[in-house]
C-alpha atoms as a PDB file:
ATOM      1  CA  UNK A   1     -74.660 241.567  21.126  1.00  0.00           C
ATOM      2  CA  UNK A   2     -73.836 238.493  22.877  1.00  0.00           C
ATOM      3  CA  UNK A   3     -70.240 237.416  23.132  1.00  0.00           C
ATOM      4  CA  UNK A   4     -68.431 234.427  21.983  1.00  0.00           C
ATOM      5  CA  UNK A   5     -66.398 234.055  24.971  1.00  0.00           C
ATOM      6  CA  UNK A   6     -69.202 232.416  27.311  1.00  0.00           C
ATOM      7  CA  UNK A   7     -68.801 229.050  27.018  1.00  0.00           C
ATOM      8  CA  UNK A   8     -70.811 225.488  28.125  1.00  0.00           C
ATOM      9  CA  UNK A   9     -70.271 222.625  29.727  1.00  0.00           C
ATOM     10  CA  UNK A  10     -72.882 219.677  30.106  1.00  0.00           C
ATOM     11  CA  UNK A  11     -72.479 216.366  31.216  1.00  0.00           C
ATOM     12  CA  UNK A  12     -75.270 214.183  30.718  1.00  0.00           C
ATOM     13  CA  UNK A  13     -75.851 210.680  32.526  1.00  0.00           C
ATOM     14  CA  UNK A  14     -78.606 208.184  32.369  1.00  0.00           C
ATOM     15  CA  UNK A  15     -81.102 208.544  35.481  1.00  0.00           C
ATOM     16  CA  UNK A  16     -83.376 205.925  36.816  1.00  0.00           C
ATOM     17  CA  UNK A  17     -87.385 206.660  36.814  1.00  0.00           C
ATOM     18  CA  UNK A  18     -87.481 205.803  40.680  1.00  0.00           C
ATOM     19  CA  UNK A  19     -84.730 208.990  41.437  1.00  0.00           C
ATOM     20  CA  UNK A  20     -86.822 211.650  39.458  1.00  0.00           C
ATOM     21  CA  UNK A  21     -88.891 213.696  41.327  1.00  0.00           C
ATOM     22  CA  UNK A  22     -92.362 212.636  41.379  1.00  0.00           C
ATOM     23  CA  UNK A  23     -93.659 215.655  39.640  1.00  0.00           C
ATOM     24  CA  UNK A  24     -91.739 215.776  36.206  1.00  0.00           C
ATOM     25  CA  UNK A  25     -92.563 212.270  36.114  1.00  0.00           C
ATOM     26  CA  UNK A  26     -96.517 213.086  36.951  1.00  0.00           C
ATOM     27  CA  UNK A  27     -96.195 216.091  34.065  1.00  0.00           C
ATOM     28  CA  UNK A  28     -94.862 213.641  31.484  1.00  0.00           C
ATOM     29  CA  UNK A  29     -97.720 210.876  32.223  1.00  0.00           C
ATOM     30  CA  UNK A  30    -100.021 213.398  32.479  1.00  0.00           C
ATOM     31  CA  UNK A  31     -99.576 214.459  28.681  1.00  0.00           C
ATOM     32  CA  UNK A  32     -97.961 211.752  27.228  1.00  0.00           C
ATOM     33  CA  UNK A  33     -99.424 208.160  28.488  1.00  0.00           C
ATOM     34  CA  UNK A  34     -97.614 205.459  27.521  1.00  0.00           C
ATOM     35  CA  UNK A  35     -94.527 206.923  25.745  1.00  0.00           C
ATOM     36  CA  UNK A  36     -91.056 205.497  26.335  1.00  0.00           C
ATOM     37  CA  UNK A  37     -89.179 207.673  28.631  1.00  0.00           C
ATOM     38  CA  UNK A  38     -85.227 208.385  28.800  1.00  0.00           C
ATOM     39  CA  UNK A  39     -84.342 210.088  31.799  1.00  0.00           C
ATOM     40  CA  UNK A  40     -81.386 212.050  32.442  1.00  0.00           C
ATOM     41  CA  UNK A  41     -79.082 213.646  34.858  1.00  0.00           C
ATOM     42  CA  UNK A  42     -77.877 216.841  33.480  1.00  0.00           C
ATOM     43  CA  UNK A  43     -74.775 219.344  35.141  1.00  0.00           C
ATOM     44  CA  UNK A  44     -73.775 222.565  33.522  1.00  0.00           C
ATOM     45  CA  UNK A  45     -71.101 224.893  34.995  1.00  0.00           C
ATOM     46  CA  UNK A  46     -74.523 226.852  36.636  1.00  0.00           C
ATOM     47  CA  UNK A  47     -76.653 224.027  37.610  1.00  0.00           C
ATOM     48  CA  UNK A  48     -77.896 220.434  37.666  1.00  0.00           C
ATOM     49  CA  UNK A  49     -80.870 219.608  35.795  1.00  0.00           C
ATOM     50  CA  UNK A  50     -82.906 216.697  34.984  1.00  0.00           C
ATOM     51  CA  UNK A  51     -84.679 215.528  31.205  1.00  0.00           C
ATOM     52  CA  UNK A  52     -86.993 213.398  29.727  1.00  0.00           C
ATOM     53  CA  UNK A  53     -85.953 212.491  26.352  1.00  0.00           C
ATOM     54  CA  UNK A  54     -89.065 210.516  24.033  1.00  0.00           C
ATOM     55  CA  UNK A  55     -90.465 210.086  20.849  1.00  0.00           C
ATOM     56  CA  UNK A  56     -93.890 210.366  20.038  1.00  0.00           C
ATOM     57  CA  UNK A  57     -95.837 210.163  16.546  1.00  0.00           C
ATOM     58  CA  UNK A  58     -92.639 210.995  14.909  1.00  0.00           C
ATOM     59  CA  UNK A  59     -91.355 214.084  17.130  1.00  0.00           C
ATOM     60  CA  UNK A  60     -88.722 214.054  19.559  1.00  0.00           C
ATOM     61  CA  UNK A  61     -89.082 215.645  22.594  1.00  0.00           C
ATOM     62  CA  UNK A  62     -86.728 216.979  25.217  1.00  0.00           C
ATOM     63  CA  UNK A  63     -88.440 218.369  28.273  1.00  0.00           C
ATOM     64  CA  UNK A  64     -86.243 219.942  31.195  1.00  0.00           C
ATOM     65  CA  UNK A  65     -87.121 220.044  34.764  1.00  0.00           C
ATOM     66  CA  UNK A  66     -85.269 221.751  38.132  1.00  0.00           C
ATOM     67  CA  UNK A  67     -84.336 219.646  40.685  1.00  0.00           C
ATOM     68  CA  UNK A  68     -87.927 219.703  42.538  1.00  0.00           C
ATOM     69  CA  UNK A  69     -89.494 218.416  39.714  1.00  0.00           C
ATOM     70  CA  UNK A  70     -90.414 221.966  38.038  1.00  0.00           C
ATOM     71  CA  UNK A  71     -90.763 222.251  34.241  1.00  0.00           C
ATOM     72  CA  UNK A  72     -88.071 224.807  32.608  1.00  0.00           C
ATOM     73  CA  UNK A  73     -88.696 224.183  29.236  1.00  0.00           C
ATOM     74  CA  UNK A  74     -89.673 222.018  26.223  1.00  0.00           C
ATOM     75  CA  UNK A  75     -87.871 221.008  23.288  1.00  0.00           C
ATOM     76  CA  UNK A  76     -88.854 219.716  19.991  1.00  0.00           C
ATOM     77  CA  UNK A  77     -86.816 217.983  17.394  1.00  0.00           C
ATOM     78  CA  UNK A  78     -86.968 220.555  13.885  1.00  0.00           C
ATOM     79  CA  UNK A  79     -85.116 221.345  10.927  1.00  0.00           C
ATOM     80  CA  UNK A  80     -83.416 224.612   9.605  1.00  0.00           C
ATOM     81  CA  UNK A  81     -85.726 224.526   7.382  1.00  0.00           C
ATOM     82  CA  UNK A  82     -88.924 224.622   9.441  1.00  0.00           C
ATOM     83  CA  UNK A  83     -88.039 227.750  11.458  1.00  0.00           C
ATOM     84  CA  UNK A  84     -89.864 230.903   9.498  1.00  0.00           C
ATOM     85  CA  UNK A  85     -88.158 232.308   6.134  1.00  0.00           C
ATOM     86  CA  UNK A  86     -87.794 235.729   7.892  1.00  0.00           C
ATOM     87  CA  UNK A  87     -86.558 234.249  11.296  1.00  0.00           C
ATOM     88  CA  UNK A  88     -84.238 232.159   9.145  1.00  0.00           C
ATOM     89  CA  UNK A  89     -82.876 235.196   7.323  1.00  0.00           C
ATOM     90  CA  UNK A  90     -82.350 237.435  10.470  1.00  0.00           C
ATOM     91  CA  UNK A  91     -80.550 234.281  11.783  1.00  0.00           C
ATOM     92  CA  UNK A  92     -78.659 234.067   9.079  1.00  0.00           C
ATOM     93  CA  UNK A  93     -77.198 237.525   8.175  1.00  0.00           C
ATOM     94  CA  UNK A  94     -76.121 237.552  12.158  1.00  0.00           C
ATOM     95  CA  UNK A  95     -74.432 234.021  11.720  1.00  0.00           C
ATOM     96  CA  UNK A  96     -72.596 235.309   8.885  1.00  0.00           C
ATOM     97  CA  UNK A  97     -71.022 237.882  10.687  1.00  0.00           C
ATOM     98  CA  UNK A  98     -70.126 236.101  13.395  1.00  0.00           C
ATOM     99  CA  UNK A  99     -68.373 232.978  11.774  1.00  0.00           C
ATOM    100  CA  UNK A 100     -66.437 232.409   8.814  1.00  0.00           C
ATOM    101  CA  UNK A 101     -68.767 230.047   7.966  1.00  0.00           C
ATOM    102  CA  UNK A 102     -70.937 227.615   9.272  1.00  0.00           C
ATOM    103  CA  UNK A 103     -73.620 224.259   9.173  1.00  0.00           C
ATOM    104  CA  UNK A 104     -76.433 223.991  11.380  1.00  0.00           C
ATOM    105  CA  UNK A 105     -75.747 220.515  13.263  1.00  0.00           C
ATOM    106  CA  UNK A 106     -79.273 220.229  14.854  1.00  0.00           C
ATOM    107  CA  UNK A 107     -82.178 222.625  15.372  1.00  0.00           C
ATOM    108  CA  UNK A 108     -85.030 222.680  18.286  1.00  0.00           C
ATOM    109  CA  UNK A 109     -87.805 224.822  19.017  1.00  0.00           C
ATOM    110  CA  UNK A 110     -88.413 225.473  22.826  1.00  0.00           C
ATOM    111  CA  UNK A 111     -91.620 226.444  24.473  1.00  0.00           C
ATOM    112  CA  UNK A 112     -91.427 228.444  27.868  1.00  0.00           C
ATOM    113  CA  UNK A 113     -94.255 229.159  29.622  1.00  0.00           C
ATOM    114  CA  UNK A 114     -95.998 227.840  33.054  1.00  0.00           C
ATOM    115  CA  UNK A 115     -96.822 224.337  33.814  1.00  0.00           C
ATOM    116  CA  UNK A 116    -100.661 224.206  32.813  1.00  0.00           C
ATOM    117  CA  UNK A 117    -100.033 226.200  29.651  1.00  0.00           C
ATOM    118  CA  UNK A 118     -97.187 223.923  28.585  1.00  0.00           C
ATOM    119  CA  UNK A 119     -98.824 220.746  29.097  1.00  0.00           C
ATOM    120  CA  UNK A 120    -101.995 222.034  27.037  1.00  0.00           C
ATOM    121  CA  UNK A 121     -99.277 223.120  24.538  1.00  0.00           C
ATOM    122  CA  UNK A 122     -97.995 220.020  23.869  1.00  0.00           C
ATOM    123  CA  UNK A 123    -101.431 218.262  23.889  1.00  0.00           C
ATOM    124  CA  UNK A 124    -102.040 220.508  21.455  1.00  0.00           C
ATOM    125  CA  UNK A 125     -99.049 220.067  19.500  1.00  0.00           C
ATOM    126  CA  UNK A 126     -99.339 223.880  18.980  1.00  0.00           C
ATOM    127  CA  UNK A 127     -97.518 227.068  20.969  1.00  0.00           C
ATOM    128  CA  UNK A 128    -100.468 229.459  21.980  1.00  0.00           C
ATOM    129  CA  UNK A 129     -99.437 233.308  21.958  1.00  0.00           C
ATOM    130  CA  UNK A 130     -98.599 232.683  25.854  1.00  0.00           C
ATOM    131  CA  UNK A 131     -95.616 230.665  25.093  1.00  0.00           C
ATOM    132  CA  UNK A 132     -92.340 231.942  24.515  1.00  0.00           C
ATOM    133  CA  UNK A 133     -90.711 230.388  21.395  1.00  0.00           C
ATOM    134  CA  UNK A 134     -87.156 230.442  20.172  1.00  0.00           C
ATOM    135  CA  UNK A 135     -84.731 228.688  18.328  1.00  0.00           C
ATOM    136  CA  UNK A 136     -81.649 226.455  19.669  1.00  0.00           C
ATOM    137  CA  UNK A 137     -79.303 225.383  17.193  1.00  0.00           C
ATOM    138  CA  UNK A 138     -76.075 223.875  17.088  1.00  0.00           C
ATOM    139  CA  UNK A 139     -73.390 224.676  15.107  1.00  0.00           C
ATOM    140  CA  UNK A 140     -70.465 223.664  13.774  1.00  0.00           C
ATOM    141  CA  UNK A 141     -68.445 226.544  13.147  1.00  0.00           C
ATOM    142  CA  UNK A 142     -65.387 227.825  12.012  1.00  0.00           C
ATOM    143  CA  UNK A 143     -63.990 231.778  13.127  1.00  0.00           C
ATOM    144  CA  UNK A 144     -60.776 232.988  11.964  1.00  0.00           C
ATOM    145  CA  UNK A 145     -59.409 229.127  11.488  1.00  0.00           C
ATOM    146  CA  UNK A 146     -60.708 227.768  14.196  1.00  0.00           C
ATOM    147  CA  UNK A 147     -63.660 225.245  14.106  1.00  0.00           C
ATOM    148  CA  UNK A 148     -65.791 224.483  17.316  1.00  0.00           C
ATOM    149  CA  UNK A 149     -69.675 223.470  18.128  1.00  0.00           C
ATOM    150  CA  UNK A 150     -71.706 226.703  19.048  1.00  0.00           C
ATOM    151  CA  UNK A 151     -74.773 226.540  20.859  1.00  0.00           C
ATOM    152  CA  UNK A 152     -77.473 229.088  19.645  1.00  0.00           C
ATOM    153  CA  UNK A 153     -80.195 230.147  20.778  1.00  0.00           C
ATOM    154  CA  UNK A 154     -82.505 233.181  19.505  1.00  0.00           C
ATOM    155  CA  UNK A 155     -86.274 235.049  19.372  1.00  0.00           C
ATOM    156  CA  UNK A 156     -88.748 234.125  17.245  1.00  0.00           C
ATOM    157  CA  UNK A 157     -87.769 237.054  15.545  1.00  0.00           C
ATOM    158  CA  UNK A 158     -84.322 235.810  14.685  1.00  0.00           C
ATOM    159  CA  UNK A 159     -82.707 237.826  17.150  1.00  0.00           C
ATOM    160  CA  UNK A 160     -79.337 235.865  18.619  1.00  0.00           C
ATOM    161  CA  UNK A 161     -79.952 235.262  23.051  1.00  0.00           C
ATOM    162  CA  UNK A 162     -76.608 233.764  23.149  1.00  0.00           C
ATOM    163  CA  UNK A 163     -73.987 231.724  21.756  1.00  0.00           C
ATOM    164  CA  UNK A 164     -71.938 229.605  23.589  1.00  0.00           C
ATOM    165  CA  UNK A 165     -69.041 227.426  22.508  1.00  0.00           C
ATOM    166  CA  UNK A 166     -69.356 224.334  23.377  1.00  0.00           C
ATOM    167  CA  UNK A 167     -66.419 222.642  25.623  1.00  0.00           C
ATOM    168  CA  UNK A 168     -66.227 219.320  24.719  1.00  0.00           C
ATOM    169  CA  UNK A 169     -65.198 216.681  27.128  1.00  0.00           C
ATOM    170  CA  UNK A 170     -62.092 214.941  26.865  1.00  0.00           C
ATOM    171  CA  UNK A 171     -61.767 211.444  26.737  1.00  0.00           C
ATOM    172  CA  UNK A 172     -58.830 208.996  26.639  1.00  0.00           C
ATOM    173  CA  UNK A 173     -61.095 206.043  24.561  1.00  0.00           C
ATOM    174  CA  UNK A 174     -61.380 206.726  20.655  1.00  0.00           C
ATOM    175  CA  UNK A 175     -64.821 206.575  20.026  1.00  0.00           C
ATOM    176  CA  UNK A 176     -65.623 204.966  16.999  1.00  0.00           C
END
């Protein structure tokens, strides 16, 4: 049973194209031609990461890469909703327990699997049985009084990975 007291930390900075590595920018022209690219920076307490953030025909897409240039993951854009009735119920009885209550903030499928079977994934737009699939979600949840953002993330099955809480960064501007 995974434990609330891991937490995460991510700080997240805009990137230009010309300092990402030349072959997560190859992977993302190689599948998507022509799309609009974000990139960014990413640190955790465990390790620096870079992203390519995009929209395409509607989805939004959120694909991770090491600092060589290796794929980790993908990440679409879903709803609640989407995930599977019984994934969704698993999910749900174990989020009950766990919090007081709470609301599902936003929602992404991610695809692991290797480089090749990824890209003909997304070209696809369908996970073949060689993908791993789960569920990320972020909450915003409360637990004995005490509201916070919880990052989910669980099996196809419904089964809960992890959850981490969320440290948010201070800031002295208000942020309107």
């Amino acid at each position: 049973m995974p434990s609330l007291a891991q937490q995460k930390y991510e700080r997240e900075y805009t990137i230009k194209p010309s300092a990402v590595p030349e072959k997560a920018s190859k992977f993302i022209r190689d599948v998507f031609k022509g799309a609009k690219i974000h990139w960014y920076g990413e640190e955790s307490l465990k390790q620096k990461t870079i992203e390519a953030k995009f929209k395409v025909a509607g989805k939004r897409y959120s694909i991770e890469f090491d600092p060589s240039g290796e794929v980790q993951d993908v990440e679409i854009r879903s709803s609640f909703n989407a995930i599977p009735s019984e994934t969704r119920a698993v999910l749900t009885k174990r989020l009950n327990r766990e919090f007081d209550k709470f609301k599902v903030v936003k929602t992404q499928i991610q695809w692991k699997a290797d480089k090749s079977i990824l890209q003909q994934a997304l070209v696809a737009e369908t996970a073949p049985k060689s993908v791993q699939v789960r569920y990320e979600l972020i909450l915003k949840a409360s637990k004995k009084r005490i509201t916070n953002y919880y990052e989910v993330l669980c099996e196809k099955s419904g089964e809960v990975v992890s959850i981490h809480e969320i440290i948010q960064r201070n800031t002295d501007n208000l942020i309107y």
